[in-house]
N, C-alpha and C. Protein backbone atom coordinates (compact mmCIF):
# COMPACT_ATOMS: atom_id res chain seq x y z
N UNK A 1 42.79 2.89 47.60
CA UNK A 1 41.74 2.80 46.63
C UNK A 1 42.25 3.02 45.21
N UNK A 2 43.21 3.53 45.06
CA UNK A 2 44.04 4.22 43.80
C UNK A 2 44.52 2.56 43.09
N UNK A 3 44.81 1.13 43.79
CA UNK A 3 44.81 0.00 43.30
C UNK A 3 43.77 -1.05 42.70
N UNK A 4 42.23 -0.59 42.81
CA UNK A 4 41.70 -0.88 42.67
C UNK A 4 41.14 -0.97 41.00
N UNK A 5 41.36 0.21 40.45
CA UNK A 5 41.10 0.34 39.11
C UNK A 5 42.07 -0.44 38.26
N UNK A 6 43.32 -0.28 38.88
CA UNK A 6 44.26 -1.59 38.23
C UNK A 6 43.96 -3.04 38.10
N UNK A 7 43.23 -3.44 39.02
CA UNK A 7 42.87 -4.78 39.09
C UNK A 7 42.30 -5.09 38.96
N UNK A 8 41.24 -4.03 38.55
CA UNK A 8 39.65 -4.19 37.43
C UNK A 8 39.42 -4.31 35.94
N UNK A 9 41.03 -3.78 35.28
CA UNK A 9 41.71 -3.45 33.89
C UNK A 9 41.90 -4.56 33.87
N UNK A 10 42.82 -5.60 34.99
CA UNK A 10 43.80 -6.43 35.03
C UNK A 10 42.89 -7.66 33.77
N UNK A 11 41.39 -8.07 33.81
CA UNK A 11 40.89 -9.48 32.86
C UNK A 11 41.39 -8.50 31.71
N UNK A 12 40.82 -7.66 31.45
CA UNK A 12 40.97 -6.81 29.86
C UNK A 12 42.29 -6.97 29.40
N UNK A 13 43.14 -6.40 29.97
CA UNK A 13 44.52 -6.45 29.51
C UNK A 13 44.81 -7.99 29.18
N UNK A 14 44.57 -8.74 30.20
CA UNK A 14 45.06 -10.19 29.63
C UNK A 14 44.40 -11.19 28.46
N UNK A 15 42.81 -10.86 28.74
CA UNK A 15 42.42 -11.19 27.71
C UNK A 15 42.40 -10.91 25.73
N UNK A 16 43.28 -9.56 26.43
CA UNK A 16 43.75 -8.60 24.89
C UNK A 16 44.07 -9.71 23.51
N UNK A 17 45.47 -10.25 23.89
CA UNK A 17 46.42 -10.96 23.28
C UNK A 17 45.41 -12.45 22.66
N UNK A 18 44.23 -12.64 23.66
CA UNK A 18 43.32 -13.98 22.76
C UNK A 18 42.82 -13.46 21.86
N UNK A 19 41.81 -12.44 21.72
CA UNK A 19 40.79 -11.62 21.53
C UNK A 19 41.54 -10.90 20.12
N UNK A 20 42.58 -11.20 19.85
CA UNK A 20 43.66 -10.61 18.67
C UNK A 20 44.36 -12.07 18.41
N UNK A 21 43.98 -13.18 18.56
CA UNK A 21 44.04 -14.48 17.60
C UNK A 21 43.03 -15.01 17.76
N UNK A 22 42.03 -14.69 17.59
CA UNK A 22 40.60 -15.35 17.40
C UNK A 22 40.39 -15.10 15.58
N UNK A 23 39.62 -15.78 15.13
CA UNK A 23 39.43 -15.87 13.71
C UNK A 23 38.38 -14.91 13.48
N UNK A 24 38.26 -14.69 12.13
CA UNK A 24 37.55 -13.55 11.73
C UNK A 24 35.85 -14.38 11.53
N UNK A 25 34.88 -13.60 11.34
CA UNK A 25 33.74 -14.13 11.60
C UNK A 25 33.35 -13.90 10.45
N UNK A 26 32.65 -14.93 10.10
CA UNK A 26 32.05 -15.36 8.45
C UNK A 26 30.84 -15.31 8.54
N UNK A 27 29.83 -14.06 7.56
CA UNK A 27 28.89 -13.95 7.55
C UNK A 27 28.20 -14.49 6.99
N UNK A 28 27.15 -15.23 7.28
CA UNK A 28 25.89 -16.32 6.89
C UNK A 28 25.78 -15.84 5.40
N UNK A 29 25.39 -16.75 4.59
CA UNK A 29 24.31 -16.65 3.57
C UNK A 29 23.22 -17.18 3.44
N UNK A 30 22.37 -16.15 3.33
CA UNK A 30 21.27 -16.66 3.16
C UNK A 30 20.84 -17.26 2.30
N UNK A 31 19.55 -18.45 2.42
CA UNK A 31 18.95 -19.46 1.42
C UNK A 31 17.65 -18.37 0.63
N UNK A 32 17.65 -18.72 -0.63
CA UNK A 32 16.78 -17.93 -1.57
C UNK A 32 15.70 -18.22 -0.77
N UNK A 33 14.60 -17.41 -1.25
CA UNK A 33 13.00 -18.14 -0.90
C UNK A 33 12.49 -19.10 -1.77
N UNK A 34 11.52 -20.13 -0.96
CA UNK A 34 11.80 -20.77 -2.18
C UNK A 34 9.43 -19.91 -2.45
N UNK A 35 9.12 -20.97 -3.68
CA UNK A 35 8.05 -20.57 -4.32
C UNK A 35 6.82 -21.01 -3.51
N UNK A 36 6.94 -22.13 -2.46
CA UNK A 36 6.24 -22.29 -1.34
C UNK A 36 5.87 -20.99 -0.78
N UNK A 37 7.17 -20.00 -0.34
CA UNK A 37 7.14 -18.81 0.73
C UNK A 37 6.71 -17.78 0.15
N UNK A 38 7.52 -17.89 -1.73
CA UNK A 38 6.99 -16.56 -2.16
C UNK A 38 5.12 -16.31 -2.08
N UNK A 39 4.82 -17.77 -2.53
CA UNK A 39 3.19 -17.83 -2.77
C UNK A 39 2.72 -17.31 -0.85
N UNK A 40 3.12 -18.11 0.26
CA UNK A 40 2.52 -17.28 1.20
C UNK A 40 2.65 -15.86 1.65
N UNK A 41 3.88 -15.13 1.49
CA UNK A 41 3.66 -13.94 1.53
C UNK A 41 3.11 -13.30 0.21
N UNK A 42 2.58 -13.21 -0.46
CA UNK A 42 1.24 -12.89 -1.27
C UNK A 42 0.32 -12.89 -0.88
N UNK A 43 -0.05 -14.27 -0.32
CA UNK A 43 -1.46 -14.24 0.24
C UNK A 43 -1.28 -13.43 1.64
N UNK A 44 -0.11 -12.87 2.54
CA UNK A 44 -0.48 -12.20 3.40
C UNK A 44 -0.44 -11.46 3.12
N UNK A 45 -0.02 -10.68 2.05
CA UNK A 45 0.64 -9.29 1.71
C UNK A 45 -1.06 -8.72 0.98
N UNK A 46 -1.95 -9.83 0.41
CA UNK A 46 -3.00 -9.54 0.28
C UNK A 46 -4.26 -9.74 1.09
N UNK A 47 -3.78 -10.28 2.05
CA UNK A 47 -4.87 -10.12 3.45
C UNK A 47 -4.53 -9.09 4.38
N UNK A 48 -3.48 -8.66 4.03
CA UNK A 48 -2.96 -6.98 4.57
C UNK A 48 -4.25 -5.64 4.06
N UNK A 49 -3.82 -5.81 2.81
CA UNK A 49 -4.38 -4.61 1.46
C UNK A 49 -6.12 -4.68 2.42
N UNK A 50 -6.17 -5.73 2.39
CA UNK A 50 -7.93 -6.30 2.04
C UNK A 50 -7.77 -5.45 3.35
N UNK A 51 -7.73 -5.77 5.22
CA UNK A 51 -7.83 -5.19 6.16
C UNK A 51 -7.64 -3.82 5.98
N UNK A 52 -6.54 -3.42 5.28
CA UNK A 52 -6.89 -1.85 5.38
C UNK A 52 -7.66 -1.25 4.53
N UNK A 53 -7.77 -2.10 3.43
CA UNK A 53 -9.23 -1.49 2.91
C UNK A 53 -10.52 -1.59 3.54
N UNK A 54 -10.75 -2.53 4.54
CA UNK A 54 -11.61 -2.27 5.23
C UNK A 54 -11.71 -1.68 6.29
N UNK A 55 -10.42 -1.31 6.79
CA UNK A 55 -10.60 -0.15 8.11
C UNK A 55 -10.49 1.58 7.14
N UNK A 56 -10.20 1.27 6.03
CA UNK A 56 -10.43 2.46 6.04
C UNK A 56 -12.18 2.66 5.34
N UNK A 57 -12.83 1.93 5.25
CA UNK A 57 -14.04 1.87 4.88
C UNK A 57 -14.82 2.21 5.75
N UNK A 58 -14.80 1.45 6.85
CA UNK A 58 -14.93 1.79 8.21
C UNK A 58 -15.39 2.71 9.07
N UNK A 59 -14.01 3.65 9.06
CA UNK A 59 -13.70 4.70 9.21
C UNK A 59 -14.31 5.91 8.42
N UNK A 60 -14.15 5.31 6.91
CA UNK A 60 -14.44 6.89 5.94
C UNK A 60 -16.21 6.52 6.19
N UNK A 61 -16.98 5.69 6.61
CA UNK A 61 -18.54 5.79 7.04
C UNK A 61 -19.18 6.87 8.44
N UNK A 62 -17.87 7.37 9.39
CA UNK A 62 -18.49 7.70 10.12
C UNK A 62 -18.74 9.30 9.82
């Protein structure tokens, strides 16, 4: 049983040597927003406000 852990290492070890010439990974950039998106999150960001002003209206009645 003492061979067993060797031959479970055995993909790791070989795969080492790829896994150390693989290229480095290039992180995305992101696209601005454009004035389409800014204008809809406004209008959700103000159908947000509005709901919690009315749950807390709601609420502050009972």
């Amino acid at each position: 049983m003492r061979v067993l852990p060797v031959f479970a290492a055995l993909p790791a070890v070989l795969a080492a040597p790829v896994q150390a010439l693989a290229a480095g990974v290039q992180r995305p950039i992101p696209n601005p927003q454009s004035a389409t998106a800014e204008l809809w999150f406004f209008v959700a960001s103000v159908g947000l406000l509005l709901a919690l002003a009315a749950v807390h209206w709601l609420v502050a009645r009972r």
